[in-house]
Protein backbone atom coordinates (compact mmCIF):
# COMPACT_ATOMS: atom_id res chain seq x y z
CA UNK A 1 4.36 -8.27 -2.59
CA UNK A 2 7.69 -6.78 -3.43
CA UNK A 3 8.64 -2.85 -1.68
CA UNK A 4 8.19 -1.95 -5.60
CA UNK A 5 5.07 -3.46 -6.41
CA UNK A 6 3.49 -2.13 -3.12
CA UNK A 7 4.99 1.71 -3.53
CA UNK A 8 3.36 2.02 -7.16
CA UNK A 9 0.31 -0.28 -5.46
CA UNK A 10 0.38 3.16 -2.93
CA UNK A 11 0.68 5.65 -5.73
CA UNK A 12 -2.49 4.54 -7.49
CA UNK A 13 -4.37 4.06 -4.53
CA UNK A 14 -3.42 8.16 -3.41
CA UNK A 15 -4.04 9.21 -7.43
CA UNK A 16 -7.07 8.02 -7.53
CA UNK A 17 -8.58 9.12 -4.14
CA UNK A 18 -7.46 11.94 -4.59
CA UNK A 19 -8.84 12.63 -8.30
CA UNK A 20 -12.32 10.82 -7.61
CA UNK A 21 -13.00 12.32 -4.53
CA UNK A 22 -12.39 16.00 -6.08
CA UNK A 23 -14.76 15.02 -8.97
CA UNK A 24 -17.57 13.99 -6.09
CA UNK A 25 -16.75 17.51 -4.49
CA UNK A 26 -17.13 19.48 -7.76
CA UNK A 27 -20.64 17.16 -8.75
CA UNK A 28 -22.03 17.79 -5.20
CA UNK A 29 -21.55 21.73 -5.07
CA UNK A 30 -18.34 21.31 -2.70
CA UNK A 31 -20.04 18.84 0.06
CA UNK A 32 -18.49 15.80 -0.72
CA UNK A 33 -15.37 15.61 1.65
CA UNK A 34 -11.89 15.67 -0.54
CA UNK A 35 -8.33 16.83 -0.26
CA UNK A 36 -7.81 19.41 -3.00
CA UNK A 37 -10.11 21.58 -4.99
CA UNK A 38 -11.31 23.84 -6.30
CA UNK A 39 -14.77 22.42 -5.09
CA UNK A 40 -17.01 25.28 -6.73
CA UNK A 41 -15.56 24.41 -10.38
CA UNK A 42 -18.74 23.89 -11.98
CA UNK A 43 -20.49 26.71 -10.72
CA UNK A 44 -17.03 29.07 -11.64
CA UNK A 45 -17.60 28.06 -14.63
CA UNK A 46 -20.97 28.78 -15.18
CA UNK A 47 -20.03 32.18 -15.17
CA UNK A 48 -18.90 31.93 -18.60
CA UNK A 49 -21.34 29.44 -19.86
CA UNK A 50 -19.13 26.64 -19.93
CA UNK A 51 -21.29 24.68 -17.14
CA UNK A 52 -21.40 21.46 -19.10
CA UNK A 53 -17.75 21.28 -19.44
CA UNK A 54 -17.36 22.06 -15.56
CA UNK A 55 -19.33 18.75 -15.77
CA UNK A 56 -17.44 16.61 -17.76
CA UNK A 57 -14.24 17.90 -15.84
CA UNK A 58 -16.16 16.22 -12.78
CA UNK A 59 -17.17 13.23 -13.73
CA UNK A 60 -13.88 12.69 -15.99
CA UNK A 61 -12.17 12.73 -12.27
CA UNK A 62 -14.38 10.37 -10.97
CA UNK A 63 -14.12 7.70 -13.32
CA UNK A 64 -10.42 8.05 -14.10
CA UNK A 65 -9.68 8.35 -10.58
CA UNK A 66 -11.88 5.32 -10.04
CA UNK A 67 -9.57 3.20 -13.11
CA UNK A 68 -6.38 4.01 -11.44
CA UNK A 69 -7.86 2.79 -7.40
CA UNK A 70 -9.33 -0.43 -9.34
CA UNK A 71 -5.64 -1.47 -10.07
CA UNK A 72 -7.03 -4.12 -12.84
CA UNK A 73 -7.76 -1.01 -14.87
CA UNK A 74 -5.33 1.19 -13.11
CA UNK A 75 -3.03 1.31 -16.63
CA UNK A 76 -5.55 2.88 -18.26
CA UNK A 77 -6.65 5.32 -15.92
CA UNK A 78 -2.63 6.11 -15.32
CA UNK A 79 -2.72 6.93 -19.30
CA UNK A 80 -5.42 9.41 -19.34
CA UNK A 81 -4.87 11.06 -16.01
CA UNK A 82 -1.88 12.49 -17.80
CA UNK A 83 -3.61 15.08 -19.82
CA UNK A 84 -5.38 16.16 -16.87
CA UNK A 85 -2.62 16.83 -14.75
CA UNK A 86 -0.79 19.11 -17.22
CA UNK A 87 -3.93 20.96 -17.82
CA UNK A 88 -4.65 21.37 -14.21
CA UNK A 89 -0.41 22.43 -13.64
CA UNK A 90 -1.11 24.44 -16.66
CA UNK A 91 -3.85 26.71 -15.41
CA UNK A 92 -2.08 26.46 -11.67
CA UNK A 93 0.76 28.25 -13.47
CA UNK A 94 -0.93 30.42 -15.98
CA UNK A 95 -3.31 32.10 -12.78
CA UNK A 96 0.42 32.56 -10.39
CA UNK A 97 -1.09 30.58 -7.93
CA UNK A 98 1.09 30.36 -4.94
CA UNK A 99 1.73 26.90 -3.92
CA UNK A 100 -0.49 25.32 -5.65
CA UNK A 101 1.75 24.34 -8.99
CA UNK A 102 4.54 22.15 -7.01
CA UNK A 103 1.59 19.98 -5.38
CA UNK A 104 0.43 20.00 -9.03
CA UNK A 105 4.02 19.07 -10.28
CA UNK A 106 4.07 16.28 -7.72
CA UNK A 107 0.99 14.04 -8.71
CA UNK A 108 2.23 14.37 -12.04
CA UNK A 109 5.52 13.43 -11.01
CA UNK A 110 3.72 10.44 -9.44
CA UNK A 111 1.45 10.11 -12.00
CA UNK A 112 4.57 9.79 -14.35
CA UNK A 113 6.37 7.38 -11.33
CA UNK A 114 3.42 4.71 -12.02
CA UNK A 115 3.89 4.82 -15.34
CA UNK A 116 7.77 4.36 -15.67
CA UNK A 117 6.42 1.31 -13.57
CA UNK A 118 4.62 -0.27 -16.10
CA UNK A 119 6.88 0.95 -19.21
CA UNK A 120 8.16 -2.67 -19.96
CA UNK A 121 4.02 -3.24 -21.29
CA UNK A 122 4.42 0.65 -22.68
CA UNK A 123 7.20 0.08 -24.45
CA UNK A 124 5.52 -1.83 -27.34
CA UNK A 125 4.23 2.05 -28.62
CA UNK A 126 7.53 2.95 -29.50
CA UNK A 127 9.06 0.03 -31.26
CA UNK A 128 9.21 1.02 -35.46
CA UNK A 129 9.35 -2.90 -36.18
CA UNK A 130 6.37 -5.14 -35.88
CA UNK A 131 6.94 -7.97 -32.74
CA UNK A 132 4.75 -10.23 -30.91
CA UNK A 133 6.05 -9.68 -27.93
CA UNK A 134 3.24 -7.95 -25.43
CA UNK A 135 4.08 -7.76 -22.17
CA UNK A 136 1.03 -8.04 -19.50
CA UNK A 137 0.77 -4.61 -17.43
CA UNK A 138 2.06 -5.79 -14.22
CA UNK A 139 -1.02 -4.28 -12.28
CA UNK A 140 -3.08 -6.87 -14.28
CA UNK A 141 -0.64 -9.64 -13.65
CA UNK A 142 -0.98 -8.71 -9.43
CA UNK A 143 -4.54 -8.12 -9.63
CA UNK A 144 -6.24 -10.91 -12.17
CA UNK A 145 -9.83 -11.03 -11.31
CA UNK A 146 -11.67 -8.07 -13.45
CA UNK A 147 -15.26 -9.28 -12.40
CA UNK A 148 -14.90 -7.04 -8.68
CA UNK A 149 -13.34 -4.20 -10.04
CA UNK A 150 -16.11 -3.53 -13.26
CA UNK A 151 -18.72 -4.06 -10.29
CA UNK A 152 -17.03 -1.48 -8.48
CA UNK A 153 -16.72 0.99 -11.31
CA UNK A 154 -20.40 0.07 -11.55
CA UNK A 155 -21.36 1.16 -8.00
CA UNK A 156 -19.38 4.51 -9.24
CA UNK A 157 -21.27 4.94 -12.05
CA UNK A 158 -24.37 4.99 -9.48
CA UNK A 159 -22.58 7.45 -7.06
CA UNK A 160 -22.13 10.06 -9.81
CA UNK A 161 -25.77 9.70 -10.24
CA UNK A 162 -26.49 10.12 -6.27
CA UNK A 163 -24.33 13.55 -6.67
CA UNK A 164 -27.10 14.81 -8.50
CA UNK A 165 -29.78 14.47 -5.85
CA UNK A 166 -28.37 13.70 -2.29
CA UNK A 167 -24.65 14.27 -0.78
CA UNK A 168 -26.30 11.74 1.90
CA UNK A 169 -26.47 8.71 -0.50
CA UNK A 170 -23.22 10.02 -2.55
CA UNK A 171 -21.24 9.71 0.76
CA UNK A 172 -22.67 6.56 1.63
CA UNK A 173 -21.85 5.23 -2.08
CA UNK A 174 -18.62 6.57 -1.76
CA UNK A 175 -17.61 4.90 1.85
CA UNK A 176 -18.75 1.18 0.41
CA UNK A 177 -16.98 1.91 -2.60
CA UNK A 178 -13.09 2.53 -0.75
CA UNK A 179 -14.42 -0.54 1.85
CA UNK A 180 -15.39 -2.75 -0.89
CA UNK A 181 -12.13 -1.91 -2.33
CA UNK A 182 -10.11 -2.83 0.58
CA UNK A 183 -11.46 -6.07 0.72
CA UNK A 184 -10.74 -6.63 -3.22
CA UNK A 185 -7.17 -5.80 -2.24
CA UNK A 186 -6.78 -8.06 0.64
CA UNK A 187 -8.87 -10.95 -1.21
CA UNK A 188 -6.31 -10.53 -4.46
CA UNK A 189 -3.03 -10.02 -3.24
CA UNK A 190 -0.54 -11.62 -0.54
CA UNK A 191 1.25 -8.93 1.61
CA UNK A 192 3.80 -8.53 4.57
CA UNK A 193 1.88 -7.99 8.02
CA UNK A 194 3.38 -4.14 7.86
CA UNK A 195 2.07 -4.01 4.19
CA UNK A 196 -1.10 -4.60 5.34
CA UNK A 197 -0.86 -2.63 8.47
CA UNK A 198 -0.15 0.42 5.76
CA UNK A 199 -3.14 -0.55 3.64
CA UNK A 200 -5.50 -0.61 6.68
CA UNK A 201 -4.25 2.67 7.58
CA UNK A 202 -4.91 4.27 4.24
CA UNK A 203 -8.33 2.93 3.82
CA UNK A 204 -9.31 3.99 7.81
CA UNK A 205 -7.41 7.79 6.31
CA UNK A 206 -9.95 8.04 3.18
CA UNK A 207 -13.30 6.79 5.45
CA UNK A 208 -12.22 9.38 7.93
CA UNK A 209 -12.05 12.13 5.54
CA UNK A 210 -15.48 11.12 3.29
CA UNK A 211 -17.60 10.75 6.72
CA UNK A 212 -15.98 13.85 8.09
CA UNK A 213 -19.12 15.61 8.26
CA UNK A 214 -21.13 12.88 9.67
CA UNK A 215 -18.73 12.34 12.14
CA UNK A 216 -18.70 16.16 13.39
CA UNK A 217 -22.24 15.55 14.33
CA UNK A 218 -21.27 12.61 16.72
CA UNK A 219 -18.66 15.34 18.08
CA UNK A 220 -15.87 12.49 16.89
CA UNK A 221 -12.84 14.65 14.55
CA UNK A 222 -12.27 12.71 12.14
CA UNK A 223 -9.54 14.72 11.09
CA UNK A 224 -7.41 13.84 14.16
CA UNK A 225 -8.31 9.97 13.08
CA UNK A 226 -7.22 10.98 9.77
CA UNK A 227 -3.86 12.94 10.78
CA UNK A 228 -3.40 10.01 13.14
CA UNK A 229 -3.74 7.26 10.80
CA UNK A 230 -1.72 8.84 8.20
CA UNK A 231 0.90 9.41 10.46
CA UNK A 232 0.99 5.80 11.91
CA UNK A 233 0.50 4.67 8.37
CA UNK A 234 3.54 6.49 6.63
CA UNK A 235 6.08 5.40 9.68
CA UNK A 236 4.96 1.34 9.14
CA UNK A 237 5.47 2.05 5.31
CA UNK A 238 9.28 3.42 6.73
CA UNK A 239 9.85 0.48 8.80
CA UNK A 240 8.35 -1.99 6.02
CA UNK A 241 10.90 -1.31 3.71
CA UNK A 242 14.21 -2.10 6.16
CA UNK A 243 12.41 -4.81 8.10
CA UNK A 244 11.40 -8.26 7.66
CA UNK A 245 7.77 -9.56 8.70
CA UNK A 246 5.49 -12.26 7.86
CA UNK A 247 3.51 -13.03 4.74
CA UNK A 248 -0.43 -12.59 5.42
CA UNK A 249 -2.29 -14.59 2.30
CA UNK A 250 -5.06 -13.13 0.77
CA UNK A 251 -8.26 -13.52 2.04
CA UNK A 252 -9.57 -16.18 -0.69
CA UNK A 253 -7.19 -17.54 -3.59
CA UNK A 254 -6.38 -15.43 -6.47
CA UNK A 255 -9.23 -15.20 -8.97
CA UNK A 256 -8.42 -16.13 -12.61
């Protein structure tokens, strides 16, 4: 996989953590480990009778965020993720929150990144003259197989549910979800041993910080493994894209 292919390949993966796990938080009343919030939405809202649409904020995130990590369906997820993160820089900006707007500003400018990425399939909404020229999103043409990823957004369907009952089985639904994931990735795709050294880091980053909780009560911080991994992971990604190492295969041929 190209330094290009694997950057964007980085931006969805981070985009759609980041967005699914803060729709978890906000269905399970804040429990559900994640990196931004606010994890109390839904019950904010509920002040002002607008409870239901605290809920369809949620599970938006989940799904979307859940499209974009997929990479198949990662396009489409890219698309409607847009909306969100105006509103979201929107509100940031409208309340005079410090801080909080540039992070905002920077997943959109991400979000925007990942689309840029794909704008030669894009492209086709802005020609005026009818052409049958359609250009395959190139996240479909890296990751061909659509059969693991809708059994995946599946399994997500069935971990909003869980967020209704029990953080126990939403975190436990969540961690098989990112580990099934990594798998899909490795089976699909070819990378550079420091490629996959990066992957493996960011996957061991987002099990650290959903089992954060359970891991407290083994007296193991996962936030050091997390700080740790993110840290090793980000200096690999550095090196990857100066230095030359060998091509690792995917775990099983490409499926069609």
């Amino acid at each position: 996989m190209s330094n290009k292919d694997f950057f964007v390949l980085l931006i969805r993966l981070c985009l759609g953590y980041i967005f699914l796990s803060s729709g978890l938080c906000k269905l399970t009343e804040g429990q559900f480990a994640q990196l931004i919030g606010p994890p109390l939405l839904i019950e904010q809202l509920e002040e002002y009778g607008l409870e239901l649409f605290g809920y369809i904020i949620a599970i938006s995130q989940v799904l979307i965020g859940g499209l974009v990590m997929t990479q198949r369906f990662s396009l489409i997820g890219l698309i409607a993720l847009v909306p969100i993160n105006f509103g979201i820089l929107s509100v940031t900006l409208s309340q005079q929150w410090t801080g909080t707007p540039f992070v905002n500003a920077f997943f959109l400018g991400l979000n925007i990144i990942a689309l840029i990425y794909e704008y030669p399939s894009l492209k086709i909404l802005l020609q005026t003259k009818a052409t049958s020229t359609l250009r395959v999103p190139k996240s479909i043409q890296l990751f061909t197989d659509w059969r693991f990823p809708v059994a995946l957004l599946l399994l997500l369907g069935v971990g909003i549910g869980a967020s209704f009952f029990s953080l126990f089985w939403t975190t436990l639904i969540g961690s098989i979800f990112f580990a099934l994931l990594g798998y899909y990735l490795f089976w699909a795709q070819a990378y550079h041993l420091l490629q996959a050294l990066v992957l493996g880091c960011f996957f061991i980053c987002i099990l650290m910080i959903t089992n954060i909780r359970g891991l407290q009560t083994l007296n193991i911080r996962g936030e050091v493994f997390f700080v740790g991994s993110f840290a090793v992971g980000f200096a690999i990604w550095l090196i990857s894209l100066f230095a030359k190492s060998r091509l690792i295969g995917p775990i099983k041929a490409k499926g069609g």
